[in-house]
C-alpha atoms as a PDB file:
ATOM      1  CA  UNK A   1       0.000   0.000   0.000  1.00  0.00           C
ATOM      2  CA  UNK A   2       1.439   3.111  -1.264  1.00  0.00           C
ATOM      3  CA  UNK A   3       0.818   6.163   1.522  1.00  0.00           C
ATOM      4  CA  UNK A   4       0.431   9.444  -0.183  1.00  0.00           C
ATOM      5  CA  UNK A   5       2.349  12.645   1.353  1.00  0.00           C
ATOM      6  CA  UNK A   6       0.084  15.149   1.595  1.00  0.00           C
ATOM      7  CA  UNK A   7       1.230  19.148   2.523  1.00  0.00           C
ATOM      8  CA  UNK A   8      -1.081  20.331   4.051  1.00  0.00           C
ATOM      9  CA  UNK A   9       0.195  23.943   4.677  1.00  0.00           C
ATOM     10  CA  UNK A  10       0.641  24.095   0.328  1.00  0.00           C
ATOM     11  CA  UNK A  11      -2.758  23.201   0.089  1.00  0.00           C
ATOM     12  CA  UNK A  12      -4.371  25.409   3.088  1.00  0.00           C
ATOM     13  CA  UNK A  13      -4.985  28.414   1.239  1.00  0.00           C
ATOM     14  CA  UNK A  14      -2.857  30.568   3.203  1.00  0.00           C
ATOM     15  CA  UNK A  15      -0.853  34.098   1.894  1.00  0.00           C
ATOM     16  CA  UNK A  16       2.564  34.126   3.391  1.00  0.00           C
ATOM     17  CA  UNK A  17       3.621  37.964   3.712  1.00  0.00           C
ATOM     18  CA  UNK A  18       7.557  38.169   4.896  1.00  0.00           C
ATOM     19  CA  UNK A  19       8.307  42.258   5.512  1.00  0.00           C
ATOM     20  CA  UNK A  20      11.790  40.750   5.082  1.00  0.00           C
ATOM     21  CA  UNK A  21      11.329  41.250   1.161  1.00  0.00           C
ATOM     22  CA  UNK A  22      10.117  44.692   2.066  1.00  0.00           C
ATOM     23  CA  UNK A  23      13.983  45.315   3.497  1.00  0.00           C
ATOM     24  CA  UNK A  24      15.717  48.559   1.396  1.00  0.00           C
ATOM     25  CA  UNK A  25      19.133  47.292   0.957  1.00  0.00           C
ATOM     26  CA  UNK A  26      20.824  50.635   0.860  1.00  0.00           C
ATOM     27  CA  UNK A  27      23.328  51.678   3.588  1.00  0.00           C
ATOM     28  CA  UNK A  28      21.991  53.677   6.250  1.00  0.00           C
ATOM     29  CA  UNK A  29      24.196  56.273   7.545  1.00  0.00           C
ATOM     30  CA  UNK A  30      23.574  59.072  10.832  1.00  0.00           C
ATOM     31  CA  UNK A  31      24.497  62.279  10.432  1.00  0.00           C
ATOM     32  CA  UNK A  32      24.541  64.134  13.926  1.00  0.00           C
ATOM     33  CA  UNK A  33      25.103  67.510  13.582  1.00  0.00           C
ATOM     34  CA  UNK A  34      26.651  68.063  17.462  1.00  0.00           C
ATOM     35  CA  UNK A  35      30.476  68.479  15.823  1.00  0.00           C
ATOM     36  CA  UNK A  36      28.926  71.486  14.048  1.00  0.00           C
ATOM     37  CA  UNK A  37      27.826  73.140  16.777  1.00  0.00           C
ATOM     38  CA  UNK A  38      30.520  75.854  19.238  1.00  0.00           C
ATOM     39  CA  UNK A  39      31.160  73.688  22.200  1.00  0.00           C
ATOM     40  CA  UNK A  40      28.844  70.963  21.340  1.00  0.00           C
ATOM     41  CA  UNK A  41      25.950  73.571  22.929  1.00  0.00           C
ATOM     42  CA  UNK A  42      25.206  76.798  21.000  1.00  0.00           C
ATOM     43  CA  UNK A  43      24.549  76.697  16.788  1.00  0.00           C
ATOM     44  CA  UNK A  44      26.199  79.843  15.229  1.00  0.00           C
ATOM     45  CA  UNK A  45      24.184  80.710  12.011  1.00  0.00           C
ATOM     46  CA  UNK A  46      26.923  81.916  10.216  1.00  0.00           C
ATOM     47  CA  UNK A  47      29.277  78.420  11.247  1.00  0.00           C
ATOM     48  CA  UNK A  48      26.632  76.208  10.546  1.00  0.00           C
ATOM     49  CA  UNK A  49      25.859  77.385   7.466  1.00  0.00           C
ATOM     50  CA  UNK A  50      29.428  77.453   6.516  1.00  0.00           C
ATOM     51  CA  UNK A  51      29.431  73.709   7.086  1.00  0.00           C
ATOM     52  CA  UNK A  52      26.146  73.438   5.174  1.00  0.00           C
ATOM     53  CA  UNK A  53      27.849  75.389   2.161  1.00  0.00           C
ATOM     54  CA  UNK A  54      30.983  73.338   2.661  1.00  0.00           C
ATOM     55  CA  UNK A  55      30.528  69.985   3.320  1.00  0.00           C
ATOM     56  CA  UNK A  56      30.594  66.832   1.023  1.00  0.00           C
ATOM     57  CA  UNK A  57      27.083  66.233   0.370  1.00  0.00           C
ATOM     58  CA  UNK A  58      27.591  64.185  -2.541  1.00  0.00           C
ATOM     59  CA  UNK A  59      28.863  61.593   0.265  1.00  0.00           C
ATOM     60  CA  UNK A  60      25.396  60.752   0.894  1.00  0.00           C
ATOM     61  CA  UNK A  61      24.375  59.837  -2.357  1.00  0.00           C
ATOM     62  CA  UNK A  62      21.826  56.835  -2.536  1.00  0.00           C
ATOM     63  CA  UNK A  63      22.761  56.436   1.335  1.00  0.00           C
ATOM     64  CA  UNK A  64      19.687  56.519   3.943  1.00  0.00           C
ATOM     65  CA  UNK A  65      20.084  59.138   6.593  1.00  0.00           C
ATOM     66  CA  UNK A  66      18.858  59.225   9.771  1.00  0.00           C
ATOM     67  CA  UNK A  67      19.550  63.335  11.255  1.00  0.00           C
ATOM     68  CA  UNK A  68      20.160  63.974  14.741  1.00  0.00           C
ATOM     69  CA  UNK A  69      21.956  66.284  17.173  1.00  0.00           C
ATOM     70  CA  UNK A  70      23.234  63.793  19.892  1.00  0.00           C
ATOM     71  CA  UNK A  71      24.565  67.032  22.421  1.00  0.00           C
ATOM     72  CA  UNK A  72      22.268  68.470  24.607  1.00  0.00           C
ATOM     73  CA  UNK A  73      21.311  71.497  22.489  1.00  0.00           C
ATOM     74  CA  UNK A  74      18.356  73.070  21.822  1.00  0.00           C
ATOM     75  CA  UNK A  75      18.634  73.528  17.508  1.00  0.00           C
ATOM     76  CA  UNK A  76      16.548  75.584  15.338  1.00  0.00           C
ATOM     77  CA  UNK A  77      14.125  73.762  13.285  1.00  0.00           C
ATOM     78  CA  UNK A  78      15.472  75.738  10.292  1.00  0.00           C
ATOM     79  CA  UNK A  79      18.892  73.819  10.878  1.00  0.00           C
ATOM     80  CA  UNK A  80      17.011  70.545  10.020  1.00  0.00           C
ATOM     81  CA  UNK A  81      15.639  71.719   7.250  1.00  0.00           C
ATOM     82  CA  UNK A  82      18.743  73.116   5.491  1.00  0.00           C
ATOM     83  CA  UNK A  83      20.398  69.861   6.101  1.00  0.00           C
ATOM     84  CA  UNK A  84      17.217  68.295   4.205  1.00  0.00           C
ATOM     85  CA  UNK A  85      17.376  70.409   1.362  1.00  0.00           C
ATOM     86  CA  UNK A  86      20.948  69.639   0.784  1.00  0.00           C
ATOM     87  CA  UNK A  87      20.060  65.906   1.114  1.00  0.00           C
ATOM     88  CA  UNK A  88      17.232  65.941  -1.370  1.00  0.00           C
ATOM     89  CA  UNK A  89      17.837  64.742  -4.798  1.00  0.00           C
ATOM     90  CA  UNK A  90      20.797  62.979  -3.250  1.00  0.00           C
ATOM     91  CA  UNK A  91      20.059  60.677  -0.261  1.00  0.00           C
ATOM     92  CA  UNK A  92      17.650  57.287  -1.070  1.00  0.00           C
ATOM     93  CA  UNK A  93      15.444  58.591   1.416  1.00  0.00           C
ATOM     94  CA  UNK A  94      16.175  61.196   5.293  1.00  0.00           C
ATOM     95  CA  UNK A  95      14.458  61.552   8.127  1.00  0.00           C
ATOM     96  CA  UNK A  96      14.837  63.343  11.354  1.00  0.00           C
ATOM     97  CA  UNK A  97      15.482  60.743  13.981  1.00  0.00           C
ATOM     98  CA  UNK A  98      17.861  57.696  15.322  1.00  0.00           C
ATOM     99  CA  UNK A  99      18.588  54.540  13.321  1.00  0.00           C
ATOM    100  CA  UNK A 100      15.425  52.889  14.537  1.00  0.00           C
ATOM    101  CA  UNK A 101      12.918  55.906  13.066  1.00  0.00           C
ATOM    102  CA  UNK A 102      15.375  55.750   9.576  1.00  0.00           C
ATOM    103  CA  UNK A 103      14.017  51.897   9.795  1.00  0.00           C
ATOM    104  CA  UNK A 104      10.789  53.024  10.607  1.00  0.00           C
ATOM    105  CA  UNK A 105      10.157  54.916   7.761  1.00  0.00           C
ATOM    106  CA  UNK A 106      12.104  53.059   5.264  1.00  0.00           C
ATOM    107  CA  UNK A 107       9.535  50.159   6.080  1.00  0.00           C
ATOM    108  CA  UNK A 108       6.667  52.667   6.470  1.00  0.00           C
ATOM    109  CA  UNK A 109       7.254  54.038   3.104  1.00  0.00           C
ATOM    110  CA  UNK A 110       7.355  50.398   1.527  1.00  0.00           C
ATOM    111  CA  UNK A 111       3.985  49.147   3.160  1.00  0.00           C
ATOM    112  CA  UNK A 112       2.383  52.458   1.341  1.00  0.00           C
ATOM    113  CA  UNK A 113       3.421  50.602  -2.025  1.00  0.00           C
ATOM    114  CA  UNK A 114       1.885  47.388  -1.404  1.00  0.00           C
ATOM    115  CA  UNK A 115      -1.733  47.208  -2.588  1.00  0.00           C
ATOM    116  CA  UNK A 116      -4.140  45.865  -0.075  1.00  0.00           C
ATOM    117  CA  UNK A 117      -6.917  44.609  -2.800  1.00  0.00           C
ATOM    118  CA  UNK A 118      -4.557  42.276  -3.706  1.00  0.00           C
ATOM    119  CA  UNK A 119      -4.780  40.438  -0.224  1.00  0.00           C
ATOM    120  CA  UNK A 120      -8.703  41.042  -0.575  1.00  0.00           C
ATOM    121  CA  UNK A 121     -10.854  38.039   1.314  1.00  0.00           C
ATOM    122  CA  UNK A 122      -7.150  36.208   2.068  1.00  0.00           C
ATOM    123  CA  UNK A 123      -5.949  34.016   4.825  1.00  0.00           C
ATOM    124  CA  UNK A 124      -2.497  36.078   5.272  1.00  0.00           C
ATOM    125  CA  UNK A 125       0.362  35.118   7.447  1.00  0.00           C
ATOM    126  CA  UNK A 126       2.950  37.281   8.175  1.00  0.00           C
ATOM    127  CA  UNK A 127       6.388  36.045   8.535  1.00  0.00           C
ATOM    128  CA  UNK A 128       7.686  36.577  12.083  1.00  0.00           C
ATOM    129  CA  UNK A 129      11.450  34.883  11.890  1.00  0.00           C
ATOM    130  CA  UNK A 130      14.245  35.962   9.687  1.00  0.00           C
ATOM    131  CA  UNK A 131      17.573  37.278   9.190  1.00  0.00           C
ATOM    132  CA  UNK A 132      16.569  41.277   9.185  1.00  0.00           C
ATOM    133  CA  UNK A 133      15.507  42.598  12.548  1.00  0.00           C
ATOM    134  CA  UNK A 134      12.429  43.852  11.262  1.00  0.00           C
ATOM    135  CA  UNK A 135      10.915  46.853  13.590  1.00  0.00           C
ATOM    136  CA  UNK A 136       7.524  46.134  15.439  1.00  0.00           C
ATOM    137  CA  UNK A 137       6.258  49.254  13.945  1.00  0.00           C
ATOM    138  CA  UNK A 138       6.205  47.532  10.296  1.00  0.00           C
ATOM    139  CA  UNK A 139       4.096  44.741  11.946  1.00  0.00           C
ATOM    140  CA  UNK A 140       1.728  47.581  12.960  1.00  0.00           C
ATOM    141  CA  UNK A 141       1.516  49.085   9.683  1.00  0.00           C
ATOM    142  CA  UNK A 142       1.335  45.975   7.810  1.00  0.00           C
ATOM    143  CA  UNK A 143      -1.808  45.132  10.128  1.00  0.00           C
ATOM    144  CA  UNK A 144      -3.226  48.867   9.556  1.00  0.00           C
ATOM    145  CA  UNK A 145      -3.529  48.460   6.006  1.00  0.00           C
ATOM    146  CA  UNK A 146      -4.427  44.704   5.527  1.00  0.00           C
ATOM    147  CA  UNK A 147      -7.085  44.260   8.496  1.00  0.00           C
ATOM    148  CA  UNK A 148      -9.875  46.205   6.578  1.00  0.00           C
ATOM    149  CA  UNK A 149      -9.760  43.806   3.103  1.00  0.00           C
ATOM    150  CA  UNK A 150      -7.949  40.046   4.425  1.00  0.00           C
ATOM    151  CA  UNK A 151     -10.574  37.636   5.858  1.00  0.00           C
ATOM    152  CA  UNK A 152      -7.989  36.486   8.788  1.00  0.00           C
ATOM    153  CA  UNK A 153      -4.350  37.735   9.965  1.00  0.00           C
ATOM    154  CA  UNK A 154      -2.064  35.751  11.286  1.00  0.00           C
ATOM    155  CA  UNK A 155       1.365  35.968  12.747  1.00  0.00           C
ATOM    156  CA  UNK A 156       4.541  33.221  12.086  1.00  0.00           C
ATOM    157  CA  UNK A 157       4.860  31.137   9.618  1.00  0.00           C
ATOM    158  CA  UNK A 158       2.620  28.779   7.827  1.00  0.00           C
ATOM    159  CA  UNK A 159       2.480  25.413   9.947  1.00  0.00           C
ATOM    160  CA  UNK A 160       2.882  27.460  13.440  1.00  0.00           C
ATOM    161  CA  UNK A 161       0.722  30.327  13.164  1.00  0.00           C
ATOM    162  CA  UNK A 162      -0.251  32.873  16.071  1.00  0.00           C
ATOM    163  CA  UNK A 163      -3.919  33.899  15.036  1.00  0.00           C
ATOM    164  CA  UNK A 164      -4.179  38.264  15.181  1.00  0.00           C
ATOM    165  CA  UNK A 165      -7.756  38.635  13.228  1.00  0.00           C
ATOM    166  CA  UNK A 166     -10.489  36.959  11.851  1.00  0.00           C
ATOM    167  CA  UNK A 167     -13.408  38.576   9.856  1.00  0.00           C
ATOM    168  CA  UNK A 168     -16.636  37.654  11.550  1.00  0.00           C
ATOM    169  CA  UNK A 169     -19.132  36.847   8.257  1.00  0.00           C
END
């Protein structure tokens, strides 16, 4: 008697969603403006934008940047901004922030791109191991935009899966 293998996880209908695919490969880089400041405390317009004028911006190019002033300071919001328009058209992509909100919004900005009708009325898993430490916030956002159209959400992988959400019919 011949005994037939069957897989059940291949046959049980599920969407596997890993955020690891969502991952932007580019190198992420912080740029803390404290070494521009006089003593590490007090921004002098004229210094600062003497840096801004001078520096090596093309260093940055295709790089993620995550901007931050690590000295107790308090900096004018116009500082960021000059820094941001000197990034622009250069940098992948810049926010204002540590690493973790650069990651944040790398992974925010990918979940925008993903279209939600295509997981419409699906049985969705998404992938909770892997080699990239994914951020909880792209779990959050993942479940923001797929809990209104999938008909359940789960979390791990296929064959051991931690049930979030199931549509009630």
């Amino acid at each position: 008697m011949d005994t037939v293998i069957v897989n059940k996880v291949a046959n049980s209908g599920l969407v596997s969603f890993d955020l690891e695919t969502l991952y932007h490969n580019g190198e992420r880089v912080l740029l803390d403006i404290k070494d521009t400041l006089f003593m590490e405390m007090v921004l002098k317009e004229k210094d600062f934008r003497d840096w801004i004028k001078n520096n090596n911006w093309q260093a940055f190019n295709g790089k993620n940047v995550s901007i931050v002033c690590t000295a107790d300071a308090i900096i004018p919001t116009w500082a960021y901004m000059l820094i941001a328009s000197k990034l622009s058209g250069i940098a992948n992509h810049f926010v204002f922030g540590d690493l973790l909100a650069l990651e944040n919004s790398l992974y925010q900005k990918a979940i925008a791109n993903i279209n939600p009708s295509d997981y419409k009325e699906q049985r969705v898993v998404i992938k909770g191991c892997g080699d990239k430490n994914v951020p909880e916030s792209a779990y959050v956002e993942i479940s923001r935009v797929l809990l209104p159209v999938v008909k359940s959400l789960m979390f791990g992988e296929p064959c051991s899966t931690v049930p979030v959400y199931k549509k009630i019919n």
